[in-house]
Each structure stands twice: as structure tokens, then as C-alpha cells.
C-alpha atoms as a PDB file:
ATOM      1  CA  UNK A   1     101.179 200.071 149.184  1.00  0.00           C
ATOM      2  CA  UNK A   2      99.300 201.052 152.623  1.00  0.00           C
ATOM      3  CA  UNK A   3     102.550 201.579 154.938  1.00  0.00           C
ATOM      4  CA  UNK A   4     104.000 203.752 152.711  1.00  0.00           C
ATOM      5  CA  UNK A   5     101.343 205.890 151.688  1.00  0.00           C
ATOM      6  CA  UNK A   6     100.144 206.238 155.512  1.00  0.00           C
ATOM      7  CA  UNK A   7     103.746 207.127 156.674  1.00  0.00           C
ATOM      8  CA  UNK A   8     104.393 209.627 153.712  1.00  0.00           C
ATOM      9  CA  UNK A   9     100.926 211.259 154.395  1.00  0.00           C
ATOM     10  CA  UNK A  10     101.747 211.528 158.472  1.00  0.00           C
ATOM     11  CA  UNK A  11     104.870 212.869 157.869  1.00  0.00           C
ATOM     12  CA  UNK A  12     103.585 215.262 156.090  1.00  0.00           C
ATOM     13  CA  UNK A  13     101.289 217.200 158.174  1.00  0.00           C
ATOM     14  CA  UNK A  14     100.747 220.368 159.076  1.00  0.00           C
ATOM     15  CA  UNK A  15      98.624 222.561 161.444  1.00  0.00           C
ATOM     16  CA  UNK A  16      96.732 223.922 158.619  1.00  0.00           C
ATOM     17  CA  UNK A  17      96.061 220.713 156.456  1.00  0.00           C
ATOM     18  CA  UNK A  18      95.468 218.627 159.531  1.00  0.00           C
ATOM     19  CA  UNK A  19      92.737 221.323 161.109  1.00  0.00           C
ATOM     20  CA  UNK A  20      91.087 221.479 157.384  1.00  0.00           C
ATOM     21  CA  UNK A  21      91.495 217.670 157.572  1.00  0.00           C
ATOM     22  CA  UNK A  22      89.272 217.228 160.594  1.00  0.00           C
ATOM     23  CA  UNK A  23      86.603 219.576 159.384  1.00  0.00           C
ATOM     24  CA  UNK A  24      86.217 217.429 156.147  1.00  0.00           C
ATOM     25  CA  UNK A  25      86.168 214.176 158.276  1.00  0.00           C
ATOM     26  CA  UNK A  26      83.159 215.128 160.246  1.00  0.00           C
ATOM     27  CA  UNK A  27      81.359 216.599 157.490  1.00  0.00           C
ATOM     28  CA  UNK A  28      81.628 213.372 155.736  1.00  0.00           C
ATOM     29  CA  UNK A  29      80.873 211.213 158.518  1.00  0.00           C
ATOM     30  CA  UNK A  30      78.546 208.354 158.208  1.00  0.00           C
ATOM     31  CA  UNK A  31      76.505 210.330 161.058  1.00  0.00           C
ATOM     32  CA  UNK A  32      76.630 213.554 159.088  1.00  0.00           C
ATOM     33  CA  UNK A  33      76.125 211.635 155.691  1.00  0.00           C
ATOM     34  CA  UNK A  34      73.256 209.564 157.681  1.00  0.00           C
ATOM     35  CA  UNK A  35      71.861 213.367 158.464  1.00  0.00           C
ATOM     36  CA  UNK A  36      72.015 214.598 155.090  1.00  0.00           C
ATOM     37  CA  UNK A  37      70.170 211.595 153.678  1.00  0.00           C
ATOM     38  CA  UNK A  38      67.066 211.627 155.956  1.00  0.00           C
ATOM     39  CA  UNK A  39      66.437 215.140 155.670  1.00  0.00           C
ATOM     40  CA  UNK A  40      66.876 215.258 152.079  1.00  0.00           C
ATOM     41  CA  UNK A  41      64.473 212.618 152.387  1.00  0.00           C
ATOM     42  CA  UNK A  42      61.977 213.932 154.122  1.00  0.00           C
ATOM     43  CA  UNK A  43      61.977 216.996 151.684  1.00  0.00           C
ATOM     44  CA  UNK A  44      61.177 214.931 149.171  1.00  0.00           C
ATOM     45  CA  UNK A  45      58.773 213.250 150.654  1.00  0.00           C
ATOM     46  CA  UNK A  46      56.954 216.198 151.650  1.00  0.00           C
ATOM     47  CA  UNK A  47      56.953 217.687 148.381  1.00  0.00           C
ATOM     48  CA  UNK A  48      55.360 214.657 147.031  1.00  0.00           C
ATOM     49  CA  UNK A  49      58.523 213.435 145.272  1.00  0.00           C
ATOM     50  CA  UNK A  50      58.398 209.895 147.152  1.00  0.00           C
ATOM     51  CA  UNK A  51      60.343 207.717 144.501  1.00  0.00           C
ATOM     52  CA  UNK A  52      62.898 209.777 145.131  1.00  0.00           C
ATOM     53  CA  UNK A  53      62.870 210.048 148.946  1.00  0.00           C
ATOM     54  CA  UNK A  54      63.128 206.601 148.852  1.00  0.00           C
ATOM     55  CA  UNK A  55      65.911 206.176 146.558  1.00  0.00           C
ATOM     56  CA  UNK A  56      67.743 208.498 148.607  1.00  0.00           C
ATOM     57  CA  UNK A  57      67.239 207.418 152.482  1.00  0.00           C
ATOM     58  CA  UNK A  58      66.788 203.436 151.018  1.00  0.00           C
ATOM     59  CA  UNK A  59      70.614 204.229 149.466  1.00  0.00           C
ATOM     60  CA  UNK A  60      71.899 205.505 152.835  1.00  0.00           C
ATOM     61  CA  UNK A  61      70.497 202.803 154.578  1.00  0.00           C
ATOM     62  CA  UNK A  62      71.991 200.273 151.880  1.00  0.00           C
ATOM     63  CA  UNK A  63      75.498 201.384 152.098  1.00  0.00           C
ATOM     64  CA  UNK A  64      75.561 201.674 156.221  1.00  0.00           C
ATOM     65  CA  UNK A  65      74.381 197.972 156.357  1.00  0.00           C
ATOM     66  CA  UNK A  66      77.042 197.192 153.426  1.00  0.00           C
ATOM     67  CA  UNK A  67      80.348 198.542 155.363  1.00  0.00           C
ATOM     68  CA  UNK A  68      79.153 197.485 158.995  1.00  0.00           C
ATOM     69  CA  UNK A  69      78.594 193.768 157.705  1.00  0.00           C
ATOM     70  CA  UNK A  70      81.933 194.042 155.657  1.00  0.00           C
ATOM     71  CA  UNK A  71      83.670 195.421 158.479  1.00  0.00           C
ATOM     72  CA  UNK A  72      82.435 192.888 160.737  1.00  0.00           C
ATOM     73  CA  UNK A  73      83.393 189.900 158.356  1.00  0.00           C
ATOM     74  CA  UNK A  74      86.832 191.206 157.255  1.00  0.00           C
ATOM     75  CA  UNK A  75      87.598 192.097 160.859  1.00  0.00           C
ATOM     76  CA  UNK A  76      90.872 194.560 159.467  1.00  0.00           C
ATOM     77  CA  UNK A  77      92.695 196.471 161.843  1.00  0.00           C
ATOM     78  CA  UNK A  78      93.265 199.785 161.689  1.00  0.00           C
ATOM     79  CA  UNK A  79      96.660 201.274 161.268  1.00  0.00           C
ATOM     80  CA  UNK A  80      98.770 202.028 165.002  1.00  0.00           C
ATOM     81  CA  UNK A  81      96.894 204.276 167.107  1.00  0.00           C
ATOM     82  CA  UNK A  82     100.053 206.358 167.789  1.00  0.00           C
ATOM     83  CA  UNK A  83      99.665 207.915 164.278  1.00  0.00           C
ATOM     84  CA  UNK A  84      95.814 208.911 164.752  1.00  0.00           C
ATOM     85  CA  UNK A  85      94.662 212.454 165.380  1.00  0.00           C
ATOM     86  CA  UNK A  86      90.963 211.676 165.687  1.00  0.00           C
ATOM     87  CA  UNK A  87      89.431 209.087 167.376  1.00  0.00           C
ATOM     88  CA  UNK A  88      88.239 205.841 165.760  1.00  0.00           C
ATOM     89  CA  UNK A  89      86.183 202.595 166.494  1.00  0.00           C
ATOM     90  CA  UNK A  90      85.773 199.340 164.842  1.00  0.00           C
ATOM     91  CA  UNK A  91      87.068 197.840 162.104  1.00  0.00           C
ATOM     92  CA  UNK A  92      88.856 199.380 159.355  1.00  0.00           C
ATOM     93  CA  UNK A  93      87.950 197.967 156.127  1.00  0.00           C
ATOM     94  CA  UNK A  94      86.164 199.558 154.502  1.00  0.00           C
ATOM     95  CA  UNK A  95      85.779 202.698 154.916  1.00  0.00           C
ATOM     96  CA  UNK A  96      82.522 203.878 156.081  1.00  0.00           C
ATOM     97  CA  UNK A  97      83.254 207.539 156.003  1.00  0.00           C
ATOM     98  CA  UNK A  98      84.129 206.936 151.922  1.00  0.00           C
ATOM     99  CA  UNK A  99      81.258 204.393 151.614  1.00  0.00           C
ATOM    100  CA  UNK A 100      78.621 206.508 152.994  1.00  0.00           C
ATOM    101  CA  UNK A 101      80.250 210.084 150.716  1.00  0.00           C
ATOM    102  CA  UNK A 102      80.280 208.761 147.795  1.00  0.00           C
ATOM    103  CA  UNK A 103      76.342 206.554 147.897  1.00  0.00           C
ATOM    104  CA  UNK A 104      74.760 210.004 149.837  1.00  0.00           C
ATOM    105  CA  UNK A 105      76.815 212.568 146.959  1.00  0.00           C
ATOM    106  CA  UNK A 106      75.879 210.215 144.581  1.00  0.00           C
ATOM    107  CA  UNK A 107      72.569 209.917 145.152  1.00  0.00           C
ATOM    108  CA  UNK A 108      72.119 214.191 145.445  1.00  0.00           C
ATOM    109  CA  UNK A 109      74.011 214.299 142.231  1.00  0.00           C
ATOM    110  CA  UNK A 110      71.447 212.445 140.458  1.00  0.00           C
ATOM    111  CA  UNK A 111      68.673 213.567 141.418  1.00  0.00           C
ATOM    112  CA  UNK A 112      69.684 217.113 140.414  1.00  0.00           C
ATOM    113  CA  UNK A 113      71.476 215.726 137.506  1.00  0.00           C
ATOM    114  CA  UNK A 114      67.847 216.073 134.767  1.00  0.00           C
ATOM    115  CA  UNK A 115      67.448 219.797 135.645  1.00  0.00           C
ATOM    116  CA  UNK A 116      71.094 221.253 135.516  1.00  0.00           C
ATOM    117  CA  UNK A 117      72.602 222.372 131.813  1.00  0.00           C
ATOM    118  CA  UNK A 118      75.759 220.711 130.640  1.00  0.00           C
ATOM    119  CA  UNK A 119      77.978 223.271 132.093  1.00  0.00           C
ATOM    120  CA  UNK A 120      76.227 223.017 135.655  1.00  0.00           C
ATOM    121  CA  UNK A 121      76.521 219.170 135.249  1.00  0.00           C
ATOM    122  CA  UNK A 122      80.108 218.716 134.996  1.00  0.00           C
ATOM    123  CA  UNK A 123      80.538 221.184 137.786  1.00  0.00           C
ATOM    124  CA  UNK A 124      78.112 219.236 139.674  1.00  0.00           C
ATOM    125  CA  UNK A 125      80.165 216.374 138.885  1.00  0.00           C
ATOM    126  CA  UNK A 126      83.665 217.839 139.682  1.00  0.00           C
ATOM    127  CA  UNK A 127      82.615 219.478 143.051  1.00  0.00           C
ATOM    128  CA  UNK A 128      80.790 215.892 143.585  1.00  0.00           C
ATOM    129  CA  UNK A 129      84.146 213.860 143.208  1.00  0.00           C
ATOM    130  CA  UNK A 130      86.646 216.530 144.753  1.00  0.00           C
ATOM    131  CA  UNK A 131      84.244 216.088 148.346  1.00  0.00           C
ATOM    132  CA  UNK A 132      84.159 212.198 147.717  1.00  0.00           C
ATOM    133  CA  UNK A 133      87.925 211.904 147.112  1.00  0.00           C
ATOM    134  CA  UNK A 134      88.863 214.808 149.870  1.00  0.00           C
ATOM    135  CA  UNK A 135      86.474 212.928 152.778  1.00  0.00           C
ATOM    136  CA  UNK A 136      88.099 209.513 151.684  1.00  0.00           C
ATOM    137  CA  UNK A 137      91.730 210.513 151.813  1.00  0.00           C
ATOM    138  CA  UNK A 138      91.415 212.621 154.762  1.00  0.00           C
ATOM    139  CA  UNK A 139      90.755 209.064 157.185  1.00  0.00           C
ATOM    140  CA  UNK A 140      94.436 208.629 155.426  1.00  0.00           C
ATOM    141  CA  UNK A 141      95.890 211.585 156.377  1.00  0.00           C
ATOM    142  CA  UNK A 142      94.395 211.375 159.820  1.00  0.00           C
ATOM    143  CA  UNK A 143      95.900 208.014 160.603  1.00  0.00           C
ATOM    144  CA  UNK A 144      92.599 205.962 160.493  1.00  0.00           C
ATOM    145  CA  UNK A 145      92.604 204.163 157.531  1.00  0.00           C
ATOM    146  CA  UNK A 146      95.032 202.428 155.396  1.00  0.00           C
ATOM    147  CA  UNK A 147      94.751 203.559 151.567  1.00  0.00           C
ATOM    148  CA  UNK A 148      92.883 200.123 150.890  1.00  0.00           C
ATOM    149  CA  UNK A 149      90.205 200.774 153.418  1.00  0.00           C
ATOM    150  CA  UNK A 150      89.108 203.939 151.297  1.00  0.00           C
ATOM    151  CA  UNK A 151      89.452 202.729 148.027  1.00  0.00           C
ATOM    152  CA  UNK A 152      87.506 199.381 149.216  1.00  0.00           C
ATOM    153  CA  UNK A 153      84.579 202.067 150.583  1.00  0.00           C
ATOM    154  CA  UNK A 154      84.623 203.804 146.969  1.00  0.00           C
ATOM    155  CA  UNK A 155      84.145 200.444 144.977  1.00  0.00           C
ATOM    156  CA  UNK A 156      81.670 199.344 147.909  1.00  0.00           C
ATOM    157  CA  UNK A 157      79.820 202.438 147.813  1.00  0.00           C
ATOM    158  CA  UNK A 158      80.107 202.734 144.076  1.00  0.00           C
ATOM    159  CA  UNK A 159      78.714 199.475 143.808  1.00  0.00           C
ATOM    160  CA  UNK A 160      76.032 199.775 146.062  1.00  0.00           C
ATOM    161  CA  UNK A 161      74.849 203.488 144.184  1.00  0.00           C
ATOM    162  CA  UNK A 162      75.139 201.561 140.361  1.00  0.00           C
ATOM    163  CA  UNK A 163      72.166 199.008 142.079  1.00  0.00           C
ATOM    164  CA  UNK A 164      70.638 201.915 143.462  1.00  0.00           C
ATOM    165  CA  UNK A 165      70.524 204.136 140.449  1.00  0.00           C
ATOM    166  CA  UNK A 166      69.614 200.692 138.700  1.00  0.00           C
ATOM    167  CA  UNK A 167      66.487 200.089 140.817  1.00  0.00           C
ATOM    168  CA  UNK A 168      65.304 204.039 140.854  1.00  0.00           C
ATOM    169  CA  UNK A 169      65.384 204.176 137.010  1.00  0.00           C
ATOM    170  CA  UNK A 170      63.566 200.814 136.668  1.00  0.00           C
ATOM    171  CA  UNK A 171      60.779 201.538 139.187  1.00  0.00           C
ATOM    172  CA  UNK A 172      60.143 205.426 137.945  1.00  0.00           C
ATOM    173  CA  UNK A 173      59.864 203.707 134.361  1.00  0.00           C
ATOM    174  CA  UNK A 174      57.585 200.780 135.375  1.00  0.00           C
ATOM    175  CA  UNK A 175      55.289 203.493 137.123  1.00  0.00           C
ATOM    176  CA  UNK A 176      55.018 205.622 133.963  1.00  0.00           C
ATOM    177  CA  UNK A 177      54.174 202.705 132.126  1.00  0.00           C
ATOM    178  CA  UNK A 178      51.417 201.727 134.514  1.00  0.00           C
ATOM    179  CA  UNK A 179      49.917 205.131 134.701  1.00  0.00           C
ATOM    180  CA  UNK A 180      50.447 207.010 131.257  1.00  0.00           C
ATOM    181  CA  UNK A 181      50.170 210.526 131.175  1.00  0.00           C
ATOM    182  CA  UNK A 182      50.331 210.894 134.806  1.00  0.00           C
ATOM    183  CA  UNK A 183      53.115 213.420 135.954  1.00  0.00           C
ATOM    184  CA  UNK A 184      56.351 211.232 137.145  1.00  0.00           C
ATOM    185  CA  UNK A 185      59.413 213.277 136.466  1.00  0.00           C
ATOM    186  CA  UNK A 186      61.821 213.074 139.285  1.00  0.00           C
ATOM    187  CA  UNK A 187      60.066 210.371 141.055  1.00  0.00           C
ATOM    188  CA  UNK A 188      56.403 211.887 141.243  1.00  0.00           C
END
């Protein structure tokens, strides 16, 4: 499945698609992802909404220490460097560019998820998934990553936001137990 994906996708490139395929890769870069996550964050934190900073920079953190240990136990090459137009280090699977997207977009989405109407939510969702699955599939197109590496990085990352999500809920509903009419929407 990998070869002939990554040769169909390289042989397919263009100057257009590969220069809008670079600016998606470094937007959705574990650094930029990283970036994203702390100062979200720190927003939160500031405006008192500390459940929720955690959530979101614990997440991050989470799914950074996920890949790098996977990567460093599964030891996967990356595909030929002849076929790469950006540069890339360390090992391939999984992907940490489509680990980190899809725990840091998941993460945003639900914390805004509560306040948004229907309408706004599946937009929220669609815009959510169409960045996820363009950052994932551009380390494809770019010659970085074999097709496996990105869809291991969704399930890992996918994984790793369910526990998230899981822990989040439980601890903003054992804190509203503990202190009953006290304000705690959206991790207050």
C-alpha cells in the first residue's frame, strides 16, 4: 500500500500543490502545534479557565511523548531521501506532524464545542478534519512519510485525545460535585 501511494503522489506534483504543500507542513508542525498549545494555554490560564489550560498543554505534551517513544521503539525508516522536498529527521513512524494536528485541533475543537450552535459545530468539525487530514497527507506528498506513518499518527493521536477528553470530562465533573453551585463551565 505505501510504495504505491508515495510514488503516485510524487509523480504527481506540481509547483502550485507542492508550494501550498509546504505551507500546510509547517503550520502543522509539532513545533507550530507545540506553539499553538502553550499559548492557548496560557490564555486559559489567565482567564481563570485552568481545567482547561491543562487539558490542553497536558494533551500536547501527551501526544509529543507518545510519537517520540513510538518512533524510537519502532525505529521505521523513512521513505528514499531522493523523493523528499523538505527536510526530515528521525524516525518515521508515526507521524508526529499528524499526531500532534489532530490531539492540538482536537483539543481546540472541544473546548469551543459547548458554546457553538449546531450549524457552527459541524463547520467546526469539517474545517477541524479537512486541516487534520490536509497536514497528515501533505508529509505524503512531500516524500516524508509513507501512508502508514500518518494514519498510525491519526489512531495514535486519536487515541491519546479519547483519554484526554476522558480525563477532562471526569475531573470538571468530580469538581462540580465537590463544590456545588460553584461556577465550573468550561473548566472554571
Amino acid at each position: 500500500m505505501d510504495a504505491p501511494l508515495l510514488v503516485g503522489w510524487t509523480e504527481s506534483r506540481t509547483d502550485l500543490l507542492t508550494a501550498a504543500a509546504v505551507v500546510v507542513t509547517h503550520l502543522g508542525s509539532t513545533l507550530a502545534m507545540a506553539v499553538v498549545a502553550l499559548v492557548t494555554g496560557v490564555r486559559l490560564w489567565l482567564a481563570h479557565r485552568r481545567a482547561d489550560a491543562v487539558f490542553v498543554v497536558g494533551a500536547m505534551t501527551g501526544a509529543q511523548l507518545a510519537f517520540r517513544g513510538l518512533k524510537e521503539l519502532l525505529d521505521r525508516p523513512r521513505p528514499p531521501e531522493d523523493g523528499r522536498l523538505v527536510h526530515a529527521v528521525s524516525e518515521s513512524l508515526p507521524s508526529g506532524h499528524a499526531t500532534t494536528a489532530i490531539v492540538v485541533i482536537g483539543t481546540l475543537v472541544v473546548l469551543a464545542w459547548p458554546a457553538r450552535p449546531p450549524v457552527a459545530r459541524a463547520r467546526l468539525l469539517a474545517a477541524a478534519a479537512l486541516w487534520v487530514g490536509a497536514v497528515g497527507l501533505t508529509r505524503v506528498y512531500l516524500g516524508v512519510h509513507w501512508f502508514s506513518d500518518v494514519l498510525a499518527g491519526w489512531l495514535v493521536g486519536g487515541a491519546w485525545l479519547a483519554i484526554c477528553v476522558t480525563a477532562w470530562s471526569w475531573w470538571r465533573a468530580r469538581t462540580a460535585q465537590a463544590a456545588p453551585g460553584a461556577v465550573t463551565n468550561r473548566g472554571r
